[in-house]
N, C-alpha and C. Protein backbone atom coordinates (compact mmCIF):
# COMPACT_ATOMS: atom_id res chain seq x y z
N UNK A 1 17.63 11.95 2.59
CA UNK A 1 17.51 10.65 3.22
C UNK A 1 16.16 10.56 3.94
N UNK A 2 15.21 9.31 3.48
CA UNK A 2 14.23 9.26 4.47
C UNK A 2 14.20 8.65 5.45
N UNK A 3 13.62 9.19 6.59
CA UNK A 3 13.77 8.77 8.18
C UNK A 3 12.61 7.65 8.56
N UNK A 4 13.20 6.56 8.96
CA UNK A 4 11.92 5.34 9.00
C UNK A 4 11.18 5.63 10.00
N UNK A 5 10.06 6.27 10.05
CA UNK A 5 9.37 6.04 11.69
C UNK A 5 7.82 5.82 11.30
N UNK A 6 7.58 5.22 12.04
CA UNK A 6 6.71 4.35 12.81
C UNK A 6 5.55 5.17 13.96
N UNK A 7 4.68 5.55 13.58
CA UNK A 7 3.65 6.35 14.36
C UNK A 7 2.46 5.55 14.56
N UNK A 8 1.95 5.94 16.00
CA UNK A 8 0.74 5.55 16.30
C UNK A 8 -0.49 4.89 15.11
N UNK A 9 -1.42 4.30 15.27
CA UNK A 9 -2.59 4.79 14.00
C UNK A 9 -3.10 5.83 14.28
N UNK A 10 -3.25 6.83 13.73
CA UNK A 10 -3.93 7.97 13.10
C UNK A 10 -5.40 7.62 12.44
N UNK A 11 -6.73 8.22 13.89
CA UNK A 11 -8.06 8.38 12.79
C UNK A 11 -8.12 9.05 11.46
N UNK A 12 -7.23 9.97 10.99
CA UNK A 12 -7.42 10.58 10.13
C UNK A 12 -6.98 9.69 8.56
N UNK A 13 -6.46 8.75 8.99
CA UNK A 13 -5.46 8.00 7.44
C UNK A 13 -7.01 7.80 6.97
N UNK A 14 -8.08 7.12 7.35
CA UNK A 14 -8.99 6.05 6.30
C UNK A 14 -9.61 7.83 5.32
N UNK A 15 -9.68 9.05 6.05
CA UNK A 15 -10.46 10.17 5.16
C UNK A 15 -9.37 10.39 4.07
N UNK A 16 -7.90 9.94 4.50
CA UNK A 16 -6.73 10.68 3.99
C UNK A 16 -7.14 9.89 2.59
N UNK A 17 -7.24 8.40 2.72
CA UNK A 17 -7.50 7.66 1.82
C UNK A 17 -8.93 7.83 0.88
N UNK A 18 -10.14 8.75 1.40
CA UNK A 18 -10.89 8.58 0.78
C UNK A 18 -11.01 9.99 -0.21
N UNK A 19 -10.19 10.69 0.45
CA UNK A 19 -10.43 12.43 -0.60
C UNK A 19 -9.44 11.59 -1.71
N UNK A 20 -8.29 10.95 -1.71
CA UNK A 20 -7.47 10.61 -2.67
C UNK A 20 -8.11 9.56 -3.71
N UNK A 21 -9.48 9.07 -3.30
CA UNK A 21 -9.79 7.65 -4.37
C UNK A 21 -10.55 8.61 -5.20
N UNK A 22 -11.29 9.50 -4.30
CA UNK A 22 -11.99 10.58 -5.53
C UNK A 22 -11.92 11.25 -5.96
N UNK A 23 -10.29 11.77 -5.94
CA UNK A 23 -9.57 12.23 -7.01
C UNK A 23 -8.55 11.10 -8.73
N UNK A 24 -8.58 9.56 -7.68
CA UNK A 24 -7.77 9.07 -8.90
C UNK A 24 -9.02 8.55 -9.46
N UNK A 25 -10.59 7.91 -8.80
CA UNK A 25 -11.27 7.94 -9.75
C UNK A 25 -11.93 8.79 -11.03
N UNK A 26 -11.54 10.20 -10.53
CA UNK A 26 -11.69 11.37 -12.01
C UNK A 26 -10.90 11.20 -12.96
N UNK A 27 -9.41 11.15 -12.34
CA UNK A 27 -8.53 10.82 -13.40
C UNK A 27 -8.60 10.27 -14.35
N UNK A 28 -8.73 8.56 -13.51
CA UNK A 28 -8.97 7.25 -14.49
C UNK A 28 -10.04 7.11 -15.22
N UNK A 29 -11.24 8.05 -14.85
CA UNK A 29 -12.49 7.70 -15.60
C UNK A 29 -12.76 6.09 -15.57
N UNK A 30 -13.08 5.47 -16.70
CA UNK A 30 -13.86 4.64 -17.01
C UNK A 30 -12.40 3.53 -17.06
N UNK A 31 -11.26 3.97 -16.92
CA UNK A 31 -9.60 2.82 -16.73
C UNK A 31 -10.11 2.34 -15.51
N UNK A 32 -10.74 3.06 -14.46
CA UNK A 32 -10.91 2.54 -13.32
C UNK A 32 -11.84 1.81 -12.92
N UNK A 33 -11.17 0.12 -12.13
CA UNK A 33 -12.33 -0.67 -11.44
C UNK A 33 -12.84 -0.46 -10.03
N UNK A 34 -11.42 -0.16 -9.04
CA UNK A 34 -11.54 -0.43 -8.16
C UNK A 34 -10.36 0.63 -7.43
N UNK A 35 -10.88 0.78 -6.69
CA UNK A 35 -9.55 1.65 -5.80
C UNK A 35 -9.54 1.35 -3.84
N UNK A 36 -8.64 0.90 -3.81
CA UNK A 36 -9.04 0.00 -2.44
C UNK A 36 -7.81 0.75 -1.32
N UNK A 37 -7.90 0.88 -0.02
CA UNK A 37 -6.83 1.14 0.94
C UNK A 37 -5.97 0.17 1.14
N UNK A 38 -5.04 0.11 1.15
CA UNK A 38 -4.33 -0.98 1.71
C UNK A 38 -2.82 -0.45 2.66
N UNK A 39 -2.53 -1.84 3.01
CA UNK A 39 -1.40 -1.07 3.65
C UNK A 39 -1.47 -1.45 5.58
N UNK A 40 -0.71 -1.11 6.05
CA UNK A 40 -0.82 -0.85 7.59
C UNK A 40 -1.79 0.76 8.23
N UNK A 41 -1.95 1.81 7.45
CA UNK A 41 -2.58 2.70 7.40
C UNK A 41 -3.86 2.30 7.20
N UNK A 42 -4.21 1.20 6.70
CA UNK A 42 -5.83 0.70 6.25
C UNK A 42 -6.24 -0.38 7.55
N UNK A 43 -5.32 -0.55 8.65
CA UNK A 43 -5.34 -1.28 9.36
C UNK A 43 -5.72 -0.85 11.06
N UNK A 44 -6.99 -0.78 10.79
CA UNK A 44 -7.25 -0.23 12.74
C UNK A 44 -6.32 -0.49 13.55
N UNK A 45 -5.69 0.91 14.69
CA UNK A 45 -4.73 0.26 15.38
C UNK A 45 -3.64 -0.25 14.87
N UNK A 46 -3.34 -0.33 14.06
CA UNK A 46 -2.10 -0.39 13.39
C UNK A 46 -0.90 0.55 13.30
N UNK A 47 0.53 0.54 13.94
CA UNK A 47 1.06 1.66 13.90
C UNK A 47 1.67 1.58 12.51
N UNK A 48 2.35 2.53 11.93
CA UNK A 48 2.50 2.48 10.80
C UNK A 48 3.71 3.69 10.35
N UNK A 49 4.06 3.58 9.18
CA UNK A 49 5.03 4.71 8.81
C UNK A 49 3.55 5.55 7.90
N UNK A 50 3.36 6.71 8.38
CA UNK A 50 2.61 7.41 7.91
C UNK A 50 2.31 7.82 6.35
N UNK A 51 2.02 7.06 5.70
CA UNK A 51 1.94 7.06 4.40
C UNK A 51 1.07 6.24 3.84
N UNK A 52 0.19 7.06 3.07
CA UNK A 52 -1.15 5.85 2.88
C UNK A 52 -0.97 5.28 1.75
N UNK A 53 -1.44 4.75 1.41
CA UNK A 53 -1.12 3.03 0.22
C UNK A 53 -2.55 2.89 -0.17
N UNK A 54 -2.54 3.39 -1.49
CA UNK A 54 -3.50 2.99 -2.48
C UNK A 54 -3.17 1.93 -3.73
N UNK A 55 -4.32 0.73 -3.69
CA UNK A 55 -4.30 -0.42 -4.59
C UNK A 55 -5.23 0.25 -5.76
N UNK A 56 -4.95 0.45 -6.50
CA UNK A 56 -6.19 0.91 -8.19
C UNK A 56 -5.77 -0.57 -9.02
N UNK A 57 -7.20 -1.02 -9.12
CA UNK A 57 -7.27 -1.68 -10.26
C UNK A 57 -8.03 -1.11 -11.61
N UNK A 58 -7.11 -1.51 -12.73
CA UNK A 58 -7.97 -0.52 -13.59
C UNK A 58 -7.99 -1.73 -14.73
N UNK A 59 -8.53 -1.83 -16.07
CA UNK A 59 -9.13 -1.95 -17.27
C UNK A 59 -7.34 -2.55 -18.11
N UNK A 60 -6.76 -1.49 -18.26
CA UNK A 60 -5.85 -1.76 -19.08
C UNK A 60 -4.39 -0.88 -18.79
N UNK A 61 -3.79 -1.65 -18.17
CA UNK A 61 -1.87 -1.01 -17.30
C UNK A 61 -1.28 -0.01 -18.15
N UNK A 62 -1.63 -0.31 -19.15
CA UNK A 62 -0.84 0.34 -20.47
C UNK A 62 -1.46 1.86 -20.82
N UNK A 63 -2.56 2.17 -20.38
CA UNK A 63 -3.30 3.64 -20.50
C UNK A 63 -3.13 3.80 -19.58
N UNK A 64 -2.90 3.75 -18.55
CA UNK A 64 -2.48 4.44 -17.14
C UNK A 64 -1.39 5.51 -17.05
N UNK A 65 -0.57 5.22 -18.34
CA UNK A 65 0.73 6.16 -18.51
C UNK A 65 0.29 7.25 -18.91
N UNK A 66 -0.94 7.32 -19.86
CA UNK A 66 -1.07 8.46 -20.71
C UNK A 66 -2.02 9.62 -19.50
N UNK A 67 -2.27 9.02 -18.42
CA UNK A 67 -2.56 10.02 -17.27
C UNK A 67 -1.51 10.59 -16.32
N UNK A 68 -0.42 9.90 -16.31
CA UNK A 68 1.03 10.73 -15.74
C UNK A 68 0.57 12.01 -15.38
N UNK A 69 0.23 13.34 -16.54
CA UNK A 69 0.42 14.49 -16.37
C UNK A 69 -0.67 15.09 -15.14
N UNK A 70 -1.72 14.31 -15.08
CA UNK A 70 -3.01 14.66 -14.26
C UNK A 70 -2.56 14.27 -12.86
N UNK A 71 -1.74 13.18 -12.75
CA UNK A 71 -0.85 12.88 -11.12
C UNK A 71 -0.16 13.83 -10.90
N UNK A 72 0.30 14.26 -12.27
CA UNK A 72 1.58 15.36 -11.54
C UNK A 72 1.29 16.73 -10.72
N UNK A 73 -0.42 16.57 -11.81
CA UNK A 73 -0.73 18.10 -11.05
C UNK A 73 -1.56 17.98 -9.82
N UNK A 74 -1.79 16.14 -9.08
CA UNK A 74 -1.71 16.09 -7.76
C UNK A 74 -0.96 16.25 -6.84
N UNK A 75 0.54 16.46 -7.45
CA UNK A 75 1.72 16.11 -6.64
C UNK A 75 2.26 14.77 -6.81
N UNK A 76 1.92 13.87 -7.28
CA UNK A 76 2.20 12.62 -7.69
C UNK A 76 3.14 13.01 -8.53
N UNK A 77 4.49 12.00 -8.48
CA UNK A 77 5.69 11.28 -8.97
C UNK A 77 4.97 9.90 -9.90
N UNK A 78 5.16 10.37 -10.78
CA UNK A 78 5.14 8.70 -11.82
C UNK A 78 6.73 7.99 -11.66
N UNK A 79 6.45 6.50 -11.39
CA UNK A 79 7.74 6.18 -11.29
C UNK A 79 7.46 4.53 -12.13
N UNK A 80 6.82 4.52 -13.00
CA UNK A 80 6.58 3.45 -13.93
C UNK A 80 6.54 1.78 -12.94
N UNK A 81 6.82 0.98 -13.30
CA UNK A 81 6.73 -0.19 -12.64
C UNK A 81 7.59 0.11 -11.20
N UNK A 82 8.59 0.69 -11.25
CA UNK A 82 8.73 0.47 -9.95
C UNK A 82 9.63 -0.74 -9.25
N UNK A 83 10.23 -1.82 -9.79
CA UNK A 83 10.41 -2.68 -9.31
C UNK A 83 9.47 -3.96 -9.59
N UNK A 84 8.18 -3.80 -9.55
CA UNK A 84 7.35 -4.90 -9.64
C UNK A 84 6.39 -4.90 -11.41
N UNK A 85 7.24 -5.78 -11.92
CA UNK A 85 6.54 -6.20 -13.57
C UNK A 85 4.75 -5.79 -13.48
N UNK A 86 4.64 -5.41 -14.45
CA UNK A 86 2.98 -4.94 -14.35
C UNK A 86 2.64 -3.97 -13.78
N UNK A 87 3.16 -3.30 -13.12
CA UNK A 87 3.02 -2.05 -11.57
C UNK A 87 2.95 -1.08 -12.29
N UNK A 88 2.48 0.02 -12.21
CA UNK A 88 2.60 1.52 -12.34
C UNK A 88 2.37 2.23 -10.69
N UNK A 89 3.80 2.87 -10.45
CA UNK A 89 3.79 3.21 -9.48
C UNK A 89 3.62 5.03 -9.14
N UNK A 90 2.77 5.38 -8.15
CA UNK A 90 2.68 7.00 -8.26
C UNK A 90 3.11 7.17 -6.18
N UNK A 91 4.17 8.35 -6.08
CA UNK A 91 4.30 8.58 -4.99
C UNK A 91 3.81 10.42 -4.61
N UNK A 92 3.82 10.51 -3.85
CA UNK A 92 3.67 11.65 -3.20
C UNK A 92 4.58 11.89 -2.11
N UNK A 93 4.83 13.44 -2.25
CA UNK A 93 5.28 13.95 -0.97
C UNK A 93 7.29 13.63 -1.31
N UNK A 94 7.93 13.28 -1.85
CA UNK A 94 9.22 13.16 -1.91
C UNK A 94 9.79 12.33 -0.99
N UNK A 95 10.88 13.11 -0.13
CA UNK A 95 11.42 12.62 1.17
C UNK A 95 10.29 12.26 2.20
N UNK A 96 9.37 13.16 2.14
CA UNK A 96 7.92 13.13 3.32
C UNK A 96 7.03 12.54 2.87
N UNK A 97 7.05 11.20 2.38
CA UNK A 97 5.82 11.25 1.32
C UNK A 97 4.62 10.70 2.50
N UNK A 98 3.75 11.03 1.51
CA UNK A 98 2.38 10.92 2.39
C UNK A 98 1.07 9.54 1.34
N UNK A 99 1.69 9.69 0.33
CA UNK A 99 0.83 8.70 -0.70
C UNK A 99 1.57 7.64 -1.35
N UNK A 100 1.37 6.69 -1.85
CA UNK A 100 1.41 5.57 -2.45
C UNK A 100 0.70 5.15 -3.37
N UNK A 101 0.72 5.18 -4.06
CA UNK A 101 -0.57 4.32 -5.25
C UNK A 101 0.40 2.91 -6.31
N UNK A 102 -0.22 2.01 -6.08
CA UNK A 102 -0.05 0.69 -6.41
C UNK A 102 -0.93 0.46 -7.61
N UNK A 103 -0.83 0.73 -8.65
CA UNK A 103 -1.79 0.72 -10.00
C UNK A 103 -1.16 -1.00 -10.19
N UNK A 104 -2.62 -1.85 -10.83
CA UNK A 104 -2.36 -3.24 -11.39
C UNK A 104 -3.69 -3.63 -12.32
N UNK A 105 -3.30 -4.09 -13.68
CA UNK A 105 -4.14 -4.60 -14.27
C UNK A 105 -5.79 -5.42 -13.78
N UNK A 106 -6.53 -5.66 -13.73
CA UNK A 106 -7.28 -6.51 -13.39
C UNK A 106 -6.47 -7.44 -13.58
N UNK A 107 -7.25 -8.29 -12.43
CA UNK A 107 -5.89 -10.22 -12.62
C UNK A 107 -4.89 -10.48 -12.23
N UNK A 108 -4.29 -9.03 -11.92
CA UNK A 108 -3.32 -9.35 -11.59
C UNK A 108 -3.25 -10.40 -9.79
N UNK A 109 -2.02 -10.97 -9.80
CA UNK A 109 -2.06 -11.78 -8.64
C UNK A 109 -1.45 -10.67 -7.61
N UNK A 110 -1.34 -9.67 -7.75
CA UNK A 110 -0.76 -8.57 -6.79
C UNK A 110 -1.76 -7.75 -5.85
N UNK A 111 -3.01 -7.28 -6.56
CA UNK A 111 -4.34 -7.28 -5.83
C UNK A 111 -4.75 -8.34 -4.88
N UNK A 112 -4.95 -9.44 -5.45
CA UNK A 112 -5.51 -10.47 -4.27
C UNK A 112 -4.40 -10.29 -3.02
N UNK A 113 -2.96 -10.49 -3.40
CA UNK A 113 -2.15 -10.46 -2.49
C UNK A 113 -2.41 -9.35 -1.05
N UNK A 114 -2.37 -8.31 -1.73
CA UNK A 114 -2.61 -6.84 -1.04
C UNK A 114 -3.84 -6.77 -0.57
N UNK A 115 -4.73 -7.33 -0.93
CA UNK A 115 -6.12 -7.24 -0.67
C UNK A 115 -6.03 -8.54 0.47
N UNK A 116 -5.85 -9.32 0.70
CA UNK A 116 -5.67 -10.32 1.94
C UNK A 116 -4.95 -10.27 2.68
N UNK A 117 -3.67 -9.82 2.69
CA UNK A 117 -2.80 -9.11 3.79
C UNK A 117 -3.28 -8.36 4.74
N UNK A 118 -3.79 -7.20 3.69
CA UNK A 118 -4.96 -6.17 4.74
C UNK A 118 -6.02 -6.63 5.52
N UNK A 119 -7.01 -7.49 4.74
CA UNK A 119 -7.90 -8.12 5.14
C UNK A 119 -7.62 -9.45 7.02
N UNK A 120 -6.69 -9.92 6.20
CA UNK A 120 -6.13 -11.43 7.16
C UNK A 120 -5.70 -10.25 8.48
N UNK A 121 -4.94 -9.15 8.31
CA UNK A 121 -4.65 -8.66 9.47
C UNK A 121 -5.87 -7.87 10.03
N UNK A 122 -6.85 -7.28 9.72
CA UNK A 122 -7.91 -6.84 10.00
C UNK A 122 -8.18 -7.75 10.87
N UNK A 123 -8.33 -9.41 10.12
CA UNK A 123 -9.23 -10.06 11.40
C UNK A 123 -8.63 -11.40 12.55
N UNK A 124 -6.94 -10.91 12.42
CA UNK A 124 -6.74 -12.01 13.15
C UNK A 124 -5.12 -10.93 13.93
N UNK A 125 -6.05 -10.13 14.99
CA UNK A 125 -5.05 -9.39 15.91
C UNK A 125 -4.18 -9.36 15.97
N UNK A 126 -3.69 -11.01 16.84
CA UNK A 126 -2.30 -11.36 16.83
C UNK A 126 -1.29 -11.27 16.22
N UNK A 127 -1.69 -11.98 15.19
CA UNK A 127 -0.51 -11.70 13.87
C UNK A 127 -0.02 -10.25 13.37
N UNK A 128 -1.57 -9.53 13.54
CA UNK A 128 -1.06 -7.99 12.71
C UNK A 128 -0.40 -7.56 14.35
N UNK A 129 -0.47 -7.87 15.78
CA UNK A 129 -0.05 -7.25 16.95
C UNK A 129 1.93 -7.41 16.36
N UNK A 130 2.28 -8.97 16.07
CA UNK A 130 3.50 -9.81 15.77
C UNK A 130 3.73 -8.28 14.96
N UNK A 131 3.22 -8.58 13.76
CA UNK A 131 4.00 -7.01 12.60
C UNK A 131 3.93 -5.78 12.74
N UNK A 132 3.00 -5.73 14.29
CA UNK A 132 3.37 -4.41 14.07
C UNK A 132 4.41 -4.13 15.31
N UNK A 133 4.48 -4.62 15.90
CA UNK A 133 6.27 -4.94 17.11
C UNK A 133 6.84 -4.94 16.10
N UNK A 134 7.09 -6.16 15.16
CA UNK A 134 8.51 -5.99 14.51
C UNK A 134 8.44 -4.57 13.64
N UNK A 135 7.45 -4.06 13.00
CA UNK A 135 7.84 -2.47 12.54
C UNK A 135 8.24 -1.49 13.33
N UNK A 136 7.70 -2.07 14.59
CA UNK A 136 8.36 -0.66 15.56
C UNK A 136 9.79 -0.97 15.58
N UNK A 137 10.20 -2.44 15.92
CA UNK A 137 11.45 -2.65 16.85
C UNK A 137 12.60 -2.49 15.37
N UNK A 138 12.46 -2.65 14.23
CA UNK A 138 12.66 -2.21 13.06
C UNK A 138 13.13 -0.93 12.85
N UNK A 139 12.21 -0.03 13.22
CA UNK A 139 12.36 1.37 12.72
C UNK A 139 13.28 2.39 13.75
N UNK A 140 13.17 1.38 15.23
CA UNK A 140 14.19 1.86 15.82
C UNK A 140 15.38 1.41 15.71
N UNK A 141 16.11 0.42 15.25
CA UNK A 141 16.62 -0.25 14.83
C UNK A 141 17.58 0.22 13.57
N UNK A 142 17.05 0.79 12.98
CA UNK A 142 17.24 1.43 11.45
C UNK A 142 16.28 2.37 11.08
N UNK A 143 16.95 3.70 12.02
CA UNK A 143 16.27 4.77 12.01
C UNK A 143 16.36 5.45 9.94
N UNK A 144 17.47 5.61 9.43
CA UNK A 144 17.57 6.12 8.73
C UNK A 144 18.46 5.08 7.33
N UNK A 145 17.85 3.97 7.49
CA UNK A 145 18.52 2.70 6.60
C UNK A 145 17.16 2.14 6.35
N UNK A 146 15.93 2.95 5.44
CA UNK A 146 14.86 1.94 4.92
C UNK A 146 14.95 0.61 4.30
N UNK A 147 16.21 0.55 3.64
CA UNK A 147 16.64 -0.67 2.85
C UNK A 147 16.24 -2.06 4.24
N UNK A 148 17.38 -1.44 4.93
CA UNK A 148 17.25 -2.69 6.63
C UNK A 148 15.94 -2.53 6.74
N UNK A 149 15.27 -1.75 6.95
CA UNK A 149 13.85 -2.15 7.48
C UNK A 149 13.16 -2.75 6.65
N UNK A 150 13.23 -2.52 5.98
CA UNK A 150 12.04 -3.48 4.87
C UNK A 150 12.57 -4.76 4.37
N UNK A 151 14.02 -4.97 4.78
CA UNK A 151 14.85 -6.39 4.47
C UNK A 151 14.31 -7.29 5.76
N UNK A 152 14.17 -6.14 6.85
CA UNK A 152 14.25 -6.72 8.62
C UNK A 152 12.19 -7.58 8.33
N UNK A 153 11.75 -6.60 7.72
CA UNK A 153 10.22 -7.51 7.51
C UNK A 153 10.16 -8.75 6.93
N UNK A 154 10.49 -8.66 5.64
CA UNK A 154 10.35 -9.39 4.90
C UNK A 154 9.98 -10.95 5.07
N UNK A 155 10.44 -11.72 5.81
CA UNK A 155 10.42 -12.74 6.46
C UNK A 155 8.85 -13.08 6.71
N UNK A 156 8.37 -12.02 7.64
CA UNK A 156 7.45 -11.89 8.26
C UNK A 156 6.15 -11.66 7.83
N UNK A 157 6.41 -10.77 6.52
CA UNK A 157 5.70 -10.48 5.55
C UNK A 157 5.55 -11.67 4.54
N UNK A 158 6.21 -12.17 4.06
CA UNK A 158 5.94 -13.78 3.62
C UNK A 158 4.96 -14.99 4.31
N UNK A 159 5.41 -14.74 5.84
CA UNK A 159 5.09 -15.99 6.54
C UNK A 159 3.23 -15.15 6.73
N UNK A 160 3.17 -14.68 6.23
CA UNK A 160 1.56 -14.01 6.91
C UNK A 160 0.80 -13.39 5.46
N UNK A 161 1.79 -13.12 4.58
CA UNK A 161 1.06 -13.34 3.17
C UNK A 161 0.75 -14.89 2.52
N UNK A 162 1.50 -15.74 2.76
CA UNK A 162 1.56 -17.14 2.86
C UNK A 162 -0.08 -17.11 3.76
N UNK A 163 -0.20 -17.11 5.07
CA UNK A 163 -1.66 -17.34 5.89
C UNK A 163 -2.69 -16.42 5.18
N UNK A 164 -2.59 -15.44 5.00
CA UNK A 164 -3.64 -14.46 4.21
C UNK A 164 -4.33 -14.85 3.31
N UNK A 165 -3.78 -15.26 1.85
CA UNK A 165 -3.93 -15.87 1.02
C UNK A 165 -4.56 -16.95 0.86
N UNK A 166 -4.34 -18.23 1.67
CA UNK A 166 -4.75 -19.03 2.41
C UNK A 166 -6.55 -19.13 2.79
N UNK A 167 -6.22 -18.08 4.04
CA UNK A 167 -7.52 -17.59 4.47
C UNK A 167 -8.59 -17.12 3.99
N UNK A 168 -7.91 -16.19 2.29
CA UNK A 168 -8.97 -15.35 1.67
C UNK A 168 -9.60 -16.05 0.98
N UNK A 169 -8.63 -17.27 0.44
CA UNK A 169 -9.16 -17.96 -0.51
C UNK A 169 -10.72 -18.88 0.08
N UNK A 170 -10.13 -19.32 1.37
CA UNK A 170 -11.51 -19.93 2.00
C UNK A 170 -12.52 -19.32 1.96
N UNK A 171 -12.51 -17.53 2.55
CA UNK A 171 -13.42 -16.77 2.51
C UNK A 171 -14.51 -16.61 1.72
N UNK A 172 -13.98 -16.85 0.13
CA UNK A 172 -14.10 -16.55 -0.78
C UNK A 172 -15.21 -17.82 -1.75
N UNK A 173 -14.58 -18.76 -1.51
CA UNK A 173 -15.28 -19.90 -2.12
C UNK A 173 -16.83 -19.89 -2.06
């Protein structure tokens, strides 16, 4: 059973994140576009459940499988989509996990998503201050029921991917 908690930010997550991009960029070779942090771990000050969250965009979803064996001998779990159509999902660490990787086609609408969440909370305090109370008050809440906690966000996570999105798009124009 994994235990939901919620820790300080940690200086160490953004290096945690960068020895890991230059290992999945060897992997992927030339599959790979982009490999980005994301997550509450990618988020200054952000408390977080200790586990870093990598976004890879790559070339083509469908060759991503035939590297499985090279994750495995990171410690990476292949767990195929995952829940989300298009996804190739890789975990680390088991019960303790410590990694995440979010693999998505170029185009996909799941990058922009993830990529402005992070971003929108980077630059507008408040809101990421709002999510990160409710992850604490969450995780105490439903110490050992991840299902509740991530049902207990959800809401919240909508109403601020909804503004993100929004925002990036302005950014962007």
């Amino acid at each position: 059973m994994r235990k939901v908690e919620v820790v300080p930010y940690q200086k160490e997550w953004p290096d945690a994140f960068y020895r890991e991009r230059e290992n999945i960029q060897q992997i992927l070779g030339e599959q790979c576009i982009r490999v980005s942090h994301i997550g509450s771990t990618a988020i200054p000050e952000m408390a977080a459940k200790p586990v870093i969250d990598i976004l890879v965009e790559v070339v083509d979803i469908q060759k991503v499988d035939h590297f499985n064996h090279l994750f495995s001998k990171l410690g990476y779990k292949a767990c195929g989509e995952n829940g989300i159509l298009g996804r190739r999902f890789f975990m680390k660490g088991g019960n303790h996990r410590t990694h995440h990787i979010h693999t998505f086609q170029t185009g996909d609408p799941h990058i922009l998503r993830h990529l402005a969440f992070r971003d929108y909370l980077r630059h507008h305090t408040e809101d990421a201050s709002r999510y990160m109370k409710k992850k604490q008050e969450l995780a105490q809440l439903y110490p050992f029921d991840m299902d509740q906690y991530i049902k207990g966000k959800d809401g919240l996570i909508k109403e601020l991917e909804k503004k993100a999105i929004e925002w990036y798009k302005i950014r962007t124009l």
